[in-house]
C-alpha atoms as a PDB file:
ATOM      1  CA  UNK A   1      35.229 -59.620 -37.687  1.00  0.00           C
ATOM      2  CA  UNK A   2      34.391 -63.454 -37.261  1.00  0.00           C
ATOM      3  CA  UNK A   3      30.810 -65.049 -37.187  1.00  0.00           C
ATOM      4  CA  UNK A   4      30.940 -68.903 -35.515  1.00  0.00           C
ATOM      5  CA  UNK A   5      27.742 -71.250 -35.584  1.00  0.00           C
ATOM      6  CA  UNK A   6      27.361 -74.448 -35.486  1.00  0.00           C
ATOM      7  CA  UNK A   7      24.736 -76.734 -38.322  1.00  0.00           C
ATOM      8  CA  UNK A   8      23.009 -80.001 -38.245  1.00  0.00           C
ATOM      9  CA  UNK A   9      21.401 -81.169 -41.320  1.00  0.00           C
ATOM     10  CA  UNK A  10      17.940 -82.290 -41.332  1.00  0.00           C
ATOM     11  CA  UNK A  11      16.491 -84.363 -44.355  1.00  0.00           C
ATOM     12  CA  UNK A  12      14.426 -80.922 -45.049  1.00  0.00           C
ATOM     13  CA  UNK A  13      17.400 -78.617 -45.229  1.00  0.00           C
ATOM     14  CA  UNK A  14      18.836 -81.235 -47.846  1.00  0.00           C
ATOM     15  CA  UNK A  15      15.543 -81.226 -49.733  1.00  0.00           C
ATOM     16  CA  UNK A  16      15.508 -77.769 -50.076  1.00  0.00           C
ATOM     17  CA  UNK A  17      19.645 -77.587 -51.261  1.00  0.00           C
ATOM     18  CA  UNK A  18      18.368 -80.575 -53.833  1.00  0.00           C
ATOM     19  CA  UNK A  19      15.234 -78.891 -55.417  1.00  0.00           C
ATOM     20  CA  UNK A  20      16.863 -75.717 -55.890  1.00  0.00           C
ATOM     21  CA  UNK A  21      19.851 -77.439 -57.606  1.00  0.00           C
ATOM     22  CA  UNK A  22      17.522 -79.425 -59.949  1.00  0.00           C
ATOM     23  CA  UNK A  23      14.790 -76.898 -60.978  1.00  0.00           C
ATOM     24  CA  UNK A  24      17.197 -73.592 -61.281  1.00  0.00           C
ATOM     25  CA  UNK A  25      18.571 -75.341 -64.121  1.00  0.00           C
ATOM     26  CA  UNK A  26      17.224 -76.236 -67.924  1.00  0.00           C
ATOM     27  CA  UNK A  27      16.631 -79.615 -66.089  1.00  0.00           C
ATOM     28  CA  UNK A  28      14.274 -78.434 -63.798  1.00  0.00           C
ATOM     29  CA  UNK A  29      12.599 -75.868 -66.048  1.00  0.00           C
ATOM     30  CA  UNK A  30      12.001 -78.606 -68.993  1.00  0.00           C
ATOM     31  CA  UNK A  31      10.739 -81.177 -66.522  1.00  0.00           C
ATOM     32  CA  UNK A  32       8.064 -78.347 -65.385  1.00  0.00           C
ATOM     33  CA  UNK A  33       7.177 -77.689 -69.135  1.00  0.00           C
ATOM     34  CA  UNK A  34       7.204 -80.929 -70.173  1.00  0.00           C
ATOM     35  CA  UNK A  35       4.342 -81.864 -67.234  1.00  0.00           C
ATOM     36  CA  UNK A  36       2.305 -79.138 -67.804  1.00  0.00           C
ATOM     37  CA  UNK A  37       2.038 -80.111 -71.231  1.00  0.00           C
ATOM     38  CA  UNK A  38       1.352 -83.771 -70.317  1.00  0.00           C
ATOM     39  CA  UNK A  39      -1.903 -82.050 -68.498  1.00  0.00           C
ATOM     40  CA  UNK A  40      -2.899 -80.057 -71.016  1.00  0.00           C
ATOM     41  CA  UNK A  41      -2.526 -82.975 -73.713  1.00  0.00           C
ATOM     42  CA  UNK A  42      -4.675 -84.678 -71.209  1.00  0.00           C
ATOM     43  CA  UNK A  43      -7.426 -81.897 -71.927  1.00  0.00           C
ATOM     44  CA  UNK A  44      -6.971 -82.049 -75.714  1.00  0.00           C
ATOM     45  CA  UNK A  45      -7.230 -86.327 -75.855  1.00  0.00           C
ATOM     46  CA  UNK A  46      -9.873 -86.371 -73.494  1.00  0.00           C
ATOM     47  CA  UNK A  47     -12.058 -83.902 -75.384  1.00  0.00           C
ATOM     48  CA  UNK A  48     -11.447 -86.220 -78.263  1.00  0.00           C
ATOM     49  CA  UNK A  49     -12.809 -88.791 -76.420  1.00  0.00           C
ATOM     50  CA  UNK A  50      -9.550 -91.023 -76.753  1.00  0.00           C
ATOM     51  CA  UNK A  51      -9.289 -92.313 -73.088  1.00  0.00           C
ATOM     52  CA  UNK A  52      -6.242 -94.316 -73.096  1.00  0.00           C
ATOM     53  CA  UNK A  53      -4.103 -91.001 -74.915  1.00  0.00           C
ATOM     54  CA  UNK A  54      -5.806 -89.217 -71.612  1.00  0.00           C
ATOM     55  CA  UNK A  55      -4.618 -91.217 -69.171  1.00  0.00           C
ATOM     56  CA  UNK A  56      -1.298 -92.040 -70.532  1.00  0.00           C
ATOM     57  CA  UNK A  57      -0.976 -87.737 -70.535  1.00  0.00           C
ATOM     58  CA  UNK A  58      -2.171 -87.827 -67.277  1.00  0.00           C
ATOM     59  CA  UNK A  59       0.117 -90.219 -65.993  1.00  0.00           C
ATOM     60  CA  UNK A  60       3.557 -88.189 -67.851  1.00  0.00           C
ATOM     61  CA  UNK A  61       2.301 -84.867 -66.028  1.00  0.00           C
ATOM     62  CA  UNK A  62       2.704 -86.691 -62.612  1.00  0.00           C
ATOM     63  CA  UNK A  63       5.687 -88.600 -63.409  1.00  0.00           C
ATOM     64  CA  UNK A  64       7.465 -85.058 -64.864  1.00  0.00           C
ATOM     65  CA  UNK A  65       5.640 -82.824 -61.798  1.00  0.00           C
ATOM     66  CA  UNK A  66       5.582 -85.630 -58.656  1.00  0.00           C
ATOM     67  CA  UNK A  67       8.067 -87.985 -59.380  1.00  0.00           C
ATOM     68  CA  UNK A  68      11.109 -85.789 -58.962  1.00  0.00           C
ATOM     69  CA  UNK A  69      10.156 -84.124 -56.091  1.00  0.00           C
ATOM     70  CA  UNK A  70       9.371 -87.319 -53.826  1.00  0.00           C
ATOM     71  CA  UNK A  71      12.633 -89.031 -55.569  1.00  0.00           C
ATOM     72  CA  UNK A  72      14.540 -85.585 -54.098  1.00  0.00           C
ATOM     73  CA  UNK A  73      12.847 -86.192 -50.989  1.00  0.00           C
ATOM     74  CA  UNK A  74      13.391 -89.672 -50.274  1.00  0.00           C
ATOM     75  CA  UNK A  75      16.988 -89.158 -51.319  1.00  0.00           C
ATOM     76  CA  UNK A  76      17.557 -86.772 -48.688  1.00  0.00           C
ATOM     77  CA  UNK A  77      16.279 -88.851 -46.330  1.00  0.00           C
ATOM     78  CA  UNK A  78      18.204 -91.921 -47.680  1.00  0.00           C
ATOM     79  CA  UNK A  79      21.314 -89.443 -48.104  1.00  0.00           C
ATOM     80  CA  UNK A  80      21.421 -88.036 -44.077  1.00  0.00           C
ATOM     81  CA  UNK A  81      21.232 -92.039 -43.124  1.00  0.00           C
ATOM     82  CA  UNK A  82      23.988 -93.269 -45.068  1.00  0.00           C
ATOM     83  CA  UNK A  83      26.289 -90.138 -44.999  1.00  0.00           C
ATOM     84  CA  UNK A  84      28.172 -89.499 -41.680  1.00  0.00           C
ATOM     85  CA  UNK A  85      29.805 -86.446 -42.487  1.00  0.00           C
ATOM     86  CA  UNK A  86      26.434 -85.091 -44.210  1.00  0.00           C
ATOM     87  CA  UNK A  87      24.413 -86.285 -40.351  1.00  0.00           C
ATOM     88  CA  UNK A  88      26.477 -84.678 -38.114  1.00  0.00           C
ATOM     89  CA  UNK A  89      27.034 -81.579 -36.510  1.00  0.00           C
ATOM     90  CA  UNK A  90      29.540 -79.088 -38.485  1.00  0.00           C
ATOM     91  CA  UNK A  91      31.350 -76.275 -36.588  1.00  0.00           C
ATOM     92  CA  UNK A  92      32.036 -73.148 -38.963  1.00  0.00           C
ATOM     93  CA  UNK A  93      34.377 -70.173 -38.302  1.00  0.00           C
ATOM     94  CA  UNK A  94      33.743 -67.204 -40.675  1.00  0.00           C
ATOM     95  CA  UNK A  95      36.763 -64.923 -40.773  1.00  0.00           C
ATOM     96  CA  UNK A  96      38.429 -62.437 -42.954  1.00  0.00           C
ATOM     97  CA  UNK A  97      40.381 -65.013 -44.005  1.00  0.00           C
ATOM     98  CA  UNK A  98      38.791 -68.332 -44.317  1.00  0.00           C
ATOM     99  CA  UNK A  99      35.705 -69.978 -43.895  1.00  0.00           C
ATOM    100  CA  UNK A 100      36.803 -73.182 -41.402  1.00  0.00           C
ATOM    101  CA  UNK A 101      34.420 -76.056 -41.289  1.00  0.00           C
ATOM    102  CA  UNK A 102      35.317 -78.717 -38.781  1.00  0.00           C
ATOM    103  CA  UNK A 103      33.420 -81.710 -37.348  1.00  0.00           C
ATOM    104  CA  UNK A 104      35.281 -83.728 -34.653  1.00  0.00           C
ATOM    105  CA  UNK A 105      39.209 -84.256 -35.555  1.00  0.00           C
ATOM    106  CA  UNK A 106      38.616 -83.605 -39.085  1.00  0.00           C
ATOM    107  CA  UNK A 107      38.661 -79.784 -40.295  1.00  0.00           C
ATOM    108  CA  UNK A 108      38.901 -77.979 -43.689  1.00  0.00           C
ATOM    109  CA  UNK A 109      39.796 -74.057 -45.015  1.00  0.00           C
ATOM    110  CA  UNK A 110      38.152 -72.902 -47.917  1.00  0.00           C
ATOM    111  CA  UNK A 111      39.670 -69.360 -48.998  1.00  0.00           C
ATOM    112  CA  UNK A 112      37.389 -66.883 -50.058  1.00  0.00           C
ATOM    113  CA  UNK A 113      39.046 -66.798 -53.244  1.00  0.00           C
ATOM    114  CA  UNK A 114      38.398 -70.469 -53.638  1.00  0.00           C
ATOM    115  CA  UNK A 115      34.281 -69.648 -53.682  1.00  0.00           C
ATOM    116  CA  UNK A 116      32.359 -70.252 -56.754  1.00  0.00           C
ATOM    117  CA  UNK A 117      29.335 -68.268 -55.483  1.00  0.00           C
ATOM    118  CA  UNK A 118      27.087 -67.673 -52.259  1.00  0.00           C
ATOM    119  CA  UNK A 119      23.620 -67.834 -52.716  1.00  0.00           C
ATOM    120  CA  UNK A 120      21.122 -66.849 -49.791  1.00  0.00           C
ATOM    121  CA  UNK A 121      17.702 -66.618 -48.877  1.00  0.00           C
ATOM    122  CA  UNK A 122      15.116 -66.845 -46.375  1.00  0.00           C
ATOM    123  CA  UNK A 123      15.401 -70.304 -45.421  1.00  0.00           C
ATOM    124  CA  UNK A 124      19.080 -71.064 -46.487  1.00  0.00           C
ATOM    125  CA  UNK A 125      22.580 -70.182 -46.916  1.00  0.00           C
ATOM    126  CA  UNK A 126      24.565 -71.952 -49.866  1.00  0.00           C
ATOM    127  CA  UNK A 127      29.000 -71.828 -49.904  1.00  0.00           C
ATOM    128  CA  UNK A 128      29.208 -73.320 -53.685  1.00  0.00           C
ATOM    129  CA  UNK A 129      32.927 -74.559 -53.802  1.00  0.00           C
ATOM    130  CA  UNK A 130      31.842 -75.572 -57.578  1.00  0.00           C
ATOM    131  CA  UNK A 131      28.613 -75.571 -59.601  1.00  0.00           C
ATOM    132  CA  UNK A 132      27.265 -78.393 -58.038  1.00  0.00           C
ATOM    133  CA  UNK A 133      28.697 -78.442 -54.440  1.00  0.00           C
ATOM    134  CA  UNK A 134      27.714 -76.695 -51.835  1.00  0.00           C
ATOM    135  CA  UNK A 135      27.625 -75.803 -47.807  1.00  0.00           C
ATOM    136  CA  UNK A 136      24.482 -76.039 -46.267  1.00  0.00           C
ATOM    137  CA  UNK A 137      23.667 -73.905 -43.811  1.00  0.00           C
ATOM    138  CA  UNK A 138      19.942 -73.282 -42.818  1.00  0.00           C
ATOM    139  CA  UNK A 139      19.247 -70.063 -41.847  1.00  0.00           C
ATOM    140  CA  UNK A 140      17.491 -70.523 -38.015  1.00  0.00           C
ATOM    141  CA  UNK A 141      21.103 -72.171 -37.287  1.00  0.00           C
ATOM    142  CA  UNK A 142      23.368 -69.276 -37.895  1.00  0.00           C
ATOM    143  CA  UNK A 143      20.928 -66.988 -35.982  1.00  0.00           C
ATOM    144  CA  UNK A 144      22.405 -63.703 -35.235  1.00  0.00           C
ATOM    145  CA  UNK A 145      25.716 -64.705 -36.659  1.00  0.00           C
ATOM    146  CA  UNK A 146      24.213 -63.806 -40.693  1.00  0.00           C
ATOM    147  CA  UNK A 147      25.049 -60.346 -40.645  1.00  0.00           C
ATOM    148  CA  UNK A 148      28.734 -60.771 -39.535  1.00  0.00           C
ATOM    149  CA  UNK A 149      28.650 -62.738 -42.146  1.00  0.00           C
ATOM    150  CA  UNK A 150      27.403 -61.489 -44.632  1.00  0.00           C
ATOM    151  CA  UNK A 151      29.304 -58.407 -43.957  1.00  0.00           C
ATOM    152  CA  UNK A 152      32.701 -60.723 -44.488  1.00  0.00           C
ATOM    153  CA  UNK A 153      31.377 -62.428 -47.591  1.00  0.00           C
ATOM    154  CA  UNK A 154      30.514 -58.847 -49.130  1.00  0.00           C
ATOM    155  CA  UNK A 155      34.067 -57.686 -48.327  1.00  0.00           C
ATOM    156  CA  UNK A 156      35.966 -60.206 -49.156  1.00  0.00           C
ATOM    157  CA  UNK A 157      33.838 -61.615 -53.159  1.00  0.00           C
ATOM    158  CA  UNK A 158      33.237 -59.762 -56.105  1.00  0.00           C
ATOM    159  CA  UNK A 159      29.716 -58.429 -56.303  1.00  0.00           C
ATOM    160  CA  UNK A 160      28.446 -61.262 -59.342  1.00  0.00           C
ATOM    161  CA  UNK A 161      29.638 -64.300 -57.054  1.00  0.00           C
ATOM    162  CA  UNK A 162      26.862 -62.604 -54.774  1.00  0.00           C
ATOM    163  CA  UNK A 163      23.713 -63.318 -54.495  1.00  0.00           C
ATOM    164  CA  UNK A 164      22.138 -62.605 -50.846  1.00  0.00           C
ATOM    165  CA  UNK A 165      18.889 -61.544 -49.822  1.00  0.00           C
ATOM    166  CA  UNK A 166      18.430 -59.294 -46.676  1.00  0.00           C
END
């Protein structure tokens, strides 16, 4: 069995692989507390009539719930610009022994065994080599090509480095 595709980032696909790395962590889920709490000390000041506590509450609930979402974005954006590798077109060959990623002259083997996790879902596909790297693949660029591979990847991992939606 052997699924082949081929992927081209866009600054959305990296947006995506960048918000779900920052806010599926204690990061992410502190940064969403902390705004929210910004807003509602917002509501308490203001009903005290203290105007300046307001707005300065006001202004950390943006900064905690806006700020790092356009930062993510505009990185992206800046990242796909800057990075070659990142803005072209990768070639991948699933099989039952590898996963081969090549781009031009230069190519790379990653063993299944060598996989810290796969995590899919509807819009994305992400090969972690570590906690914090990953293969990008969007999901309306492997097309028809998931289920071969997700076949492979459920043969050849242990269930808990799993986690794939239908």
């Amino acid at each position: 069995m052997k699924a082949s595709f081929d992927v081209t980032l866009s600054p959305k696909d990296l947006y995506r692989f960048n918000m779900y790395q920052t806010y599926t962590g204690f990061q992410g889920w502190s940064s969403i507390a902390l705004g929210i709490l910004g807003f509602v000390m917002a509501g308490i000041s203001f009903q005290n009539g203290k105007t300046s506590y307001t707005l300065l509450y006001i202004a950390v609930g943006f900064l905690f719930l806006l700020y790092i979402p356009v930062a993510l974005w505009f990185r992206a954006k800046e990242t796909l610009k800057t990075n070659k590798v990142l803005a072209g077109t990768l070639h991948y060959e699933i099989t039952e022994k590898n996963i081969h990623v090549s781009q031009g002259k230069e190519t790379g083997d990653m063993e299944w065994q060598a996989i810290y996790k796969i995590v899919a879902n509807a819009k994305q596909i992400l090969i972690y080599s570590n906690r914090k790297s990953a293969y990008i693949i969007p999901m309306e660029q492997i097309g028809d090509q998931y289920a071969a591979f997700r076949t492979l990847a459920e043969q050849k991992l242990e269930k808990y480095k799993l986690r794939m939606k239908a």
